[in-house]
PDB file of N, CA and C in Angstrom:
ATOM      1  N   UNK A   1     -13.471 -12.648 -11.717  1.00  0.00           N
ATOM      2  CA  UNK A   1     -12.692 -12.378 -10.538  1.00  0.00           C
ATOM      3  C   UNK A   1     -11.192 -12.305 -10.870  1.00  0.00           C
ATOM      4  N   UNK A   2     -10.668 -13.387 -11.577  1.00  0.00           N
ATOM      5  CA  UNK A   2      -9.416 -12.979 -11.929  1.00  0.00           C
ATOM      6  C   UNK A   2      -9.147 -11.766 -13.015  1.00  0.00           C
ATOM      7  N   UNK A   3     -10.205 -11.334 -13.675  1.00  0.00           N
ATOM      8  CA  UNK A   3      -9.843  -9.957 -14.003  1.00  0.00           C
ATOM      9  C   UNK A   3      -9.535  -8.831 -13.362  1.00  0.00           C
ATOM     10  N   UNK A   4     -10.247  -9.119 -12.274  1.00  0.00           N
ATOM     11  CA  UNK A   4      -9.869  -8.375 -10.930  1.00  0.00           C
ATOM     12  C   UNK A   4      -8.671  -7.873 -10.826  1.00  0.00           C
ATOM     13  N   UNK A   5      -8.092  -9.138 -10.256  1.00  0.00           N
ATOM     14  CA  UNK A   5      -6.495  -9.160 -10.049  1.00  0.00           C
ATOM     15  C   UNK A   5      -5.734  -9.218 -10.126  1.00  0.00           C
ATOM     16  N   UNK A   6      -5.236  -8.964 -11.856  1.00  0.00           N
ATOM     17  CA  UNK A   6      -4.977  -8.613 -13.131  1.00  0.00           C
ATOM     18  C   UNK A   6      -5.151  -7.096 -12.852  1.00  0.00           C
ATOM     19  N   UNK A   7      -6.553  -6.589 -12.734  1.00  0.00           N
ATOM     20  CA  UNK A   7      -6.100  -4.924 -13.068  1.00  0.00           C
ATOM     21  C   UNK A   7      -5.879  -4.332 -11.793  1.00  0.00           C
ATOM     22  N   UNK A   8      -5.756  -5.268 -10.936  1.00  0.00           N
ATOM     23  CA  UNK A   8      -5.881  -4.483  -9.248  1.00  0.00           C
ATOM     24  C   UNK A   8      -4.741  -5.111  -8.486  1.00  0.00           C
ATOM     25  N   UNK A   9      -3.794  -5.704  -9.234  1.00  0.00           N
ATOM     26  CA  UNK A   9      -2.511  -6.244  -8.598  1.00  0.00           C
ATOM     27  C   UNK A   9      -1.827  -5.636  -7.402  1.00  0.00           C
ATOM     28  N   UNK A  10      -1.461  -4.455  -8.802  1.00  0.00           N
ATOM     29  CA  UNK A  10      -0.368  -3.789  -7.693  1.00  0.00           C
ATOM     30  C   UNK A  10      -1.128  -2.964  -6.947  1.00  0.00           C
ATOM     31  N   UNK A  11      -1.998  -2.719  -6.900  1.00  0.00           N
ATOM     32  CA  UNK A  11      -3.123  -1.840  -5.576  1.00  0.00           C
ATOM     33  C   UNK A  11      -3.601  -2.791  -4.598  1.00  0.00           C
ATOM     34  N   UNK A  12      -3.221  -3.843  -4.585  1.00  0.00           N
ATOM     35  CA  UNK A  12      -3.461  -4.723  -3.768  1.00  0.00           C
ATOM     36  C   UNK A  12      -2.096  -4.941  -2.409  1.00  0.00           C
ATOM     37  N   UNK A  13      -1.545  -5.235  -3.934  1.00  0.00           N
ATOM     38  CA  UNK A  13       0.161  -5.022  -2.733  1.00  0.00           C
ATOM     39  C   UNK A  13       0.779  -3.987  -2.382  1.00  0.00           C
ATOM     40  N   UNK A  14      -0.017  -2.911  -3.636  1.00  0.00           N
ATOM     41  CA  UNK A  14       1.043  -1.240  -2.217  1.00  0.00           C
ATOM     42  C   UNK A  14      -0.249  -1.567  -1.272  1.00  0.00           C
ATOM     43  N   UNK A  15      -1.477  -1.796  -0.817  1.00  0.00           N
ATOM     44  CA  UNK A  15      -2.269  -1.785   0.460  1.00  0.00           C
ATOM     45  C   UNK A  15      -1.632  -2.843   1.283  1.00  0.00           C
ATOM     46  N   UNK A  16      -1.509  -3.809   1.069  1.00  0.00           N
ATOM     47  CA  UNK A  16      -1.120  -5.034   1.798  1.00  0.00           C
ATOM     48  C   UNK A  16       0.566  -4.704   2.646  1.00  0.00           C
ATOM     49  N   UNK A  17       1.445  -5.119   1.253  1.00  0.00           N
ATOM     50  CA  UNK A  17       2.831  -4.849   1.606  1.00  0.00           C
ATOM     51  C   UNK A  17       3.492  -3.545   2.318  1.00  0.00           C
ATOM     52  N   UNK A  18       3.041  -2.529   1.075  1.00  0.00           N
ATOM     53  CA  UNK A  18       3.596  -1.305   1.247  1.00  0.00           C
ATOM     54  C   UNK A  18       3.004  -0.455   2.900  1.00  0.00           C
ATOM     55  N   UNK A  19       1.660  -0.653   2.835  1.00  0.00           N
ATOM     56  CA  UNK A  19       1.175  -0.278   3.590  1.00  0.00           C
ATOM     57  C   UNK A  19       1.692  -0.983   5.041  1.00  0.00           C
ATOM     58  N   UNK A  20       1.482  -2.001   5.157  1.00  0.00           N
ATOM     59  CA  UNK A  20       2.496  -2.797   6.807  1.00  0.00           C
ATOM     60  C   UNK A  20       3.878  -1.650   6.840  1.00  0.00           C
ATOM     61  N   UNK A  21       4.311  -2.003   5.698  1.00  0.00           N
ATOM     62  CA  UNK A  21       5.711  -1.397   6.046  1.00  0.00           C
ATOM     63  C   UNK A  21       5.458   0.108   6.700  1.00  0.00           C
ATOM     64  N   UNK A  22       4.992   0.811   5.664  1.00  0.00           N
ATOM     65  CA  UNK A  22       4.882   1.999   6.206  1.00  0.00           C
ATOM     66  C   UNK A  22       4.013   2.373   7.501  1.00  0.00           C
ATOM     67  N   UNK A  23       3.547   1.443   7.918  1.00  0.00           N
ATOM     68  CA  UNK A  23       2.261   1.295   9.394  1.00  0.00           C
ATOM     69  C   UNK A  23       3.406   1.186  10.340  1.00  0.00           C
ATOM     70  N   UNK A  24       4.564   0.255  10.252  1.00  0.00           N
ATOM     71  CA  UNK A  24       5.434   0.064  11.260  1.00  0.00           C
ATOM     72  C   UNK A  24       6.757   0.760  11.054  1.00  0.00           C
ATOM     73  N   UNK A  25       6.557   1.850  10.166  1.00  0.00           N
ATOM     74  CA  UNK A  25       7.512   3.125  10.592  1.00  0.00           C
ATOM     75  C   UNK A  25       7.078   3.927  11.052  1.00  0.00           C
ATOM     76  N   UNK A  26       5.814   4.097  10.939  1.00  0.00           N
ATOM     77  CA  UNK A  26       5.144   5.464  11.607  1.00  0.00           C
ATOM     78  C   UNK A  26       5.020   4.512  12.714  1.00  0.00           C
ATOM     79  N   UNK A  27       4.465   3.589  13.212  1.00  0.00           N
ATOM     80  CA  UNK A  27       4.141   2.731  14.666  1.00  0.00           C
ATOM     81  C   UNK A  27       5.597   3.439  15.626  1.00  0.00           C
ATOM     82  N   UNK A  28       6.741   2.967  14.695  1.00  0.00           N
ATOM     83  CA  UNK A  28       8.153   3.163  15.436  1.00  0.00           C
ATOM     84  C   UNK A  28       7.972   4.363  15.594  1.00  0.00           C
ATOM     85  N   UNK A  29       7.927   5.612  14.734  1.00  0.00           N
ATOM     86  CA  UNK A  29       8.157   7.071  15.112  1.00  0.00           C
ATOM     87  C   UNK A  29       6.945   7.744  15.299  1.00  0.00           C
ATOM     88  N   UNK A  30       5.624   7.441  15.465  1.00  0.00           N
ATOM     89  CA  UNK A  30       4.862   8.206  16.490  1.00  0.00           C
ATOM     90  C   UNK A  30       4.465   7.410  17.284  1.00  0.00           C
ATOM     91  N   UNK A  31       4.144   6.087  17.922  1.00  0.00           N
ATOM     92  CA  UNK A  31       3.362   5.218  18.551  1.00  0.00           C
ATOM     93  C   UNK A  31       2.195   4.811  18.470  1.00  0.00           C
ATOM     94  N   UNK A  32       1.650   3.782  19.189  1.00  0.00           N
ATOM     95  CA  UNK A  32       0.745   2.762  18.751  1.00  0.00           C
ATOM     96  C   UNK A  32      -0.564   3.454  19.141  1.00  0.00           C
ATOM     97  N   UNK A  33      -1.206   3.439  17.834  1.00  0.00           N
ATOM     98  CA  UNK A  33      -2.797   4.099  17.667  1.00  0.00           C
ATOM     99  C   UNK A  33      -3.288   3.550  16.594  1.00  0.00           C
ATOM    100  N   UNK A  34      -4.579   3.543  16.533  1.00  0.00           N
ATOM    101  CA  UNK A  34      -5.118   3.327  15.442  1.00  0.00           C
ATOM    102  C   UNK A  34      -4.956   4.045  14.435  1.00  0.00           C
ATOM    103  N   UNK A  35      -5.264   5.243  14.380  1.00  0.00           N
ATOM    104  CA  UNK A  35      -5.264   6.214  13.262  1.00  0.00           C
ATOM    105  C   UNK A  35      -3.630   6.197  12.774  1.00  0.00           C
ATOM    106  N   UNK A  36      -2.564   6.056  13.527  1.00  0.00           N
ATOM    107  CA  UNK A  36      -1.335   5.675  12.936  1.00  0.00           C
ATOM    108  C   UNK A  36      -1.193   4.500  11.961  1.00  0.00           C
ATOM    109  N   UNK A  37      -1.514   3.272  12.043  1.00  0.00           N
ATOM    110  CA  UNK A  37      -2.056   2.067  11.452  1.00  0.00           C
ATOM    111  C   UNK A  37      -2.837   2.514  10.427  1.00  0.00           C
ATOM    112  N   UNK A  38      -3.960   3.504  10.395  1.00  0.00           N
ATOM    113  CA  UNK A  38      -4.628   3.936   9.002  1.00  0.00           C
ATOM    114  C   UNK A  38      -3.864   4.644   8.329  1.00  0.00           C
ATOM    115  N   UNK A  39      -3.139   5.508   8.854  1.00  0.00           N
ATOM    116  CA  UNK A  39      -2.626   6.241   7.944  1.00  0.00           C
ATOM    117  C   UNK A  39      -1.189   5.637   6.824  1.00  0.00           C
ATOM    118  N   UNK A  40      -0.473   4.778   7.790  1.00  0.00           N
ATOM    119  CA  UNK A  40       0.204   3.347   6.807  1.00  0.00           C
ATOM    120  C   UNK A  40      -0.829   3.126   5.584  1.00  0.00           C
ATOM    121  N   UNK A  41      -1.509   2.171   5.747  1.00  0.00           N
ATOM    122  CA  UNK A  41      -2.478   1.152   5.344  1.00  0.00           C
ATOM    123  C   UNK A  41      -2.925   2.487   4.102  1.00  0.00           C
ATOM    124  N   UNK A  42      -3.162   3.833   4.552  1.00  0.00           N
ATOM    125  CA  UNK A  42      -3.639   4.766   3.153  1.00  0.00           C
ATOM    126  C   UNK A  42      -2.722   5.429   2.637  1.00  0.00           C
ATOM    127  N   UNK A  43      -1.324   5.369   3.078  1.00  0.00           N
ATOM    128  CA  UNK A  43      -0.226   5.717   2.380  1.00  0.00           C
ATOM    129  C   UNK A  43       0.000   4.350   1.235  1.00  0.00           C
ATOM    130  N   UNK A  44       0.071   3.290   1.538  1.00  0.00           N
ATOM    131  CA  UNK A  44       0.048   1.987   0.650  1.00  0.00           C
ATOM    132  C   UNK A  44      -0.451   1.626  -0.039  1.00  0.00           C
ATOM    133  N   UNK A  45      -2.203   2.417   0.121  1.00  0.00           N
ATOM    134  CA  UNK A  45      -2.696   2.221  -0.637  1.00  0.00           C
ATOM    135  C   UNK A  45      -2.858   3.168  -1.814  1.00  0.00           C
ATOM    136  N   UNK A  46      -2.345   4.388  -1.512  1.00  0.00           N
ATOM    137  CA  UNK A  46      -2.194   5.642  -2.575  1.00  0.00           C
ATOM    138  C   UNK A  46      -0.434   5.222  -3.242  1.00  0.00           C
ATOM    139  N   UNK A  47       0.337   4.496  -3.024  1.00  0.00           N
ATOM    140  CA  UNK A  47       1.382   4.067  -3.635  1.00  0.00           C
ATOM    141  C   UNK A  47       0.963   2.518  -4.986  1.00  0.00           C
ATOM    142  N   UNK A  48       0.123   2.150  -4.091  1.00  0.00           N
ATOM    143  CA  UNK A  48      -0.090   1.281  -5.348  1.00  0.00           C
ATOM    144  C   UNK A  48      -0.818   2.134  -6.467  1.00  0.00           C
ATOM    145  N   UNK A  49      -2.023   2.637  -6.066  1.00  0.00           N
ATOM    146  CA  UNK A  49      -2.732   3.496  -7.129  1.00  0.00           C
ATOM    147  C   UNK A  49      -1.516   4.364  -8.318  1.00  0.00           C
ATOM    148  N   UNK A  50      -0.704   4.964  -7.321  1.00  0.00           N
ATOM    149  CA  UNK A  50       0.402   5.437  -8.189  1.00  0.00           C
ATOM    150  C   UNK A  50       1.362   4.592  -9.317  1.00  0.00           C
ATOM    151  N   UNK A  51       1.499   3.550  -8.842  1.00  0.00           N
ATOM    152  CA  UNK A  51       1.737   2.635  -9.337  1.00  0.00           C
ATOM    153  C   UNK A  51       0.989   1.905 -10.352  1.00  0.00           C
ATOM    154  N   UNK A  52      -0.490   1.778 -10.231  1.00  0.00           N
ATOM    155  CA  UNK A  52      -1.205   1.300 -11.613  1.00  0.00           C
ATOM    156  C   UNK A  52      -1.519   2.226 -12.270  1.00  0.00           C
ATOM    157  N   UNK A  53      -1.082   3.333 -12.180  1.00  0.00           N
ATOM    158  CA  UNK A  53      -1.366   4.892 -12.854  1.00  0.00           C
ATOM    159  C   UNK A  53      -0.884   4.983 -13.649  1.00  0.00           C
ATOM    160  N   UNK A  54       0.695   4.713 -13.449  1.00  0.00           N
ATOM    161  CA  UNK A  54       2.228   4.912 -14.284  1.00  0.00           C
ATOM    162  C   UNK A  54       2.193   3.885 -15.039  1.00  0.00           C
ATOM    163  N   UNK A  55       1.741   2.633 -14.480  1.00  0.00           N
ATOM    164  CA  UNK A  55       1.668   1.201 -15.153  1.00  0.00           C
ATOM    165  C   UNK A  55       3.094   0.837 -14.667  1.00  0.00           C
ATOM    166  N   UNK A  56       3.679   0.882 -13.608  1.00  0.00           N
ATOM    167  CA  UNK A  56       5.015   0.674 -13.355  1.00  0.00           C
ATOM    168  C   UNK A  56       4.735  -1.125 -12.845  1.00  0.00           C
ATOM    169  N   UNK A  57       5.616  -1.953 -12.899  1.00  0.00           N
ATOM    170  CA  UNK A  57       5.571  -3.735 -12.642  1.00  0.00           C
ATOM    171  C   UNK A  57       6.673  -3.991 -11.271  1.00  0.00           C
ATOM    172  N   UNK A  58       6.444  -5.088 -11.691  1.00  0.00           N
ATOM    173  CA  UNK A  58       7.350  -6.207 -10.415  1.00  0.00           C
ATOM    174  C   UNK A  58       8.717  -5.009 -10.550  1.00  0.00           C
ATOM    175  N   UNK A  59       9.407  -5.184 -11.680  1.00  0.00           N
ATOM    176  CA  UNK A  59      10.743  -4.810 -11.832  1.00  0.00           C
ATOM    177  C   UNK A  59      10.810  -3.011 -12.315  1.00  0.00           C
ATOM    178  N   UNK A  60      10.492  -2.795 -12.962  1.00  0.00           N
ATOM    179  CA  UNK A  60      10.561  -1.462 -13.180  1.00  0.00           C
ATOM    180  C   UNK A  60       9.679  -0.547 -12.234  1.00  0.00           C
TER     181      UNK A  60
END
């Protein structure tokens, strides 16, 4: 399990982090729906993927 999360870090936190954030900019500029909320949540989660792609970290 902790190999897991080791290779699934940062796809964890662009879904988690990245994704809120971006859920409550689109929330602010189109309004409250579900499918607005998914589409955050799969923008966050295609930023982390990008992110363990590049191998990019905390800092770089």
């Amino acid at each position: 399990m902790e190999k897991f999360f080791e290779d699934w870090y940062l796809v964890i936190f662009g879904l988690l982090f990245w994704g809120s954030i971006f859920g409550a900019c689109l929330f602010y500029a189109l309004g409250a729906s579900l499918l607005v909320s998914s589409i955050g949540y799969l923008l966050g989660f295609l930023f982390g993927l990008q992110a363990k792609r590049k191998g990019w970290g905390w800092i770089t």
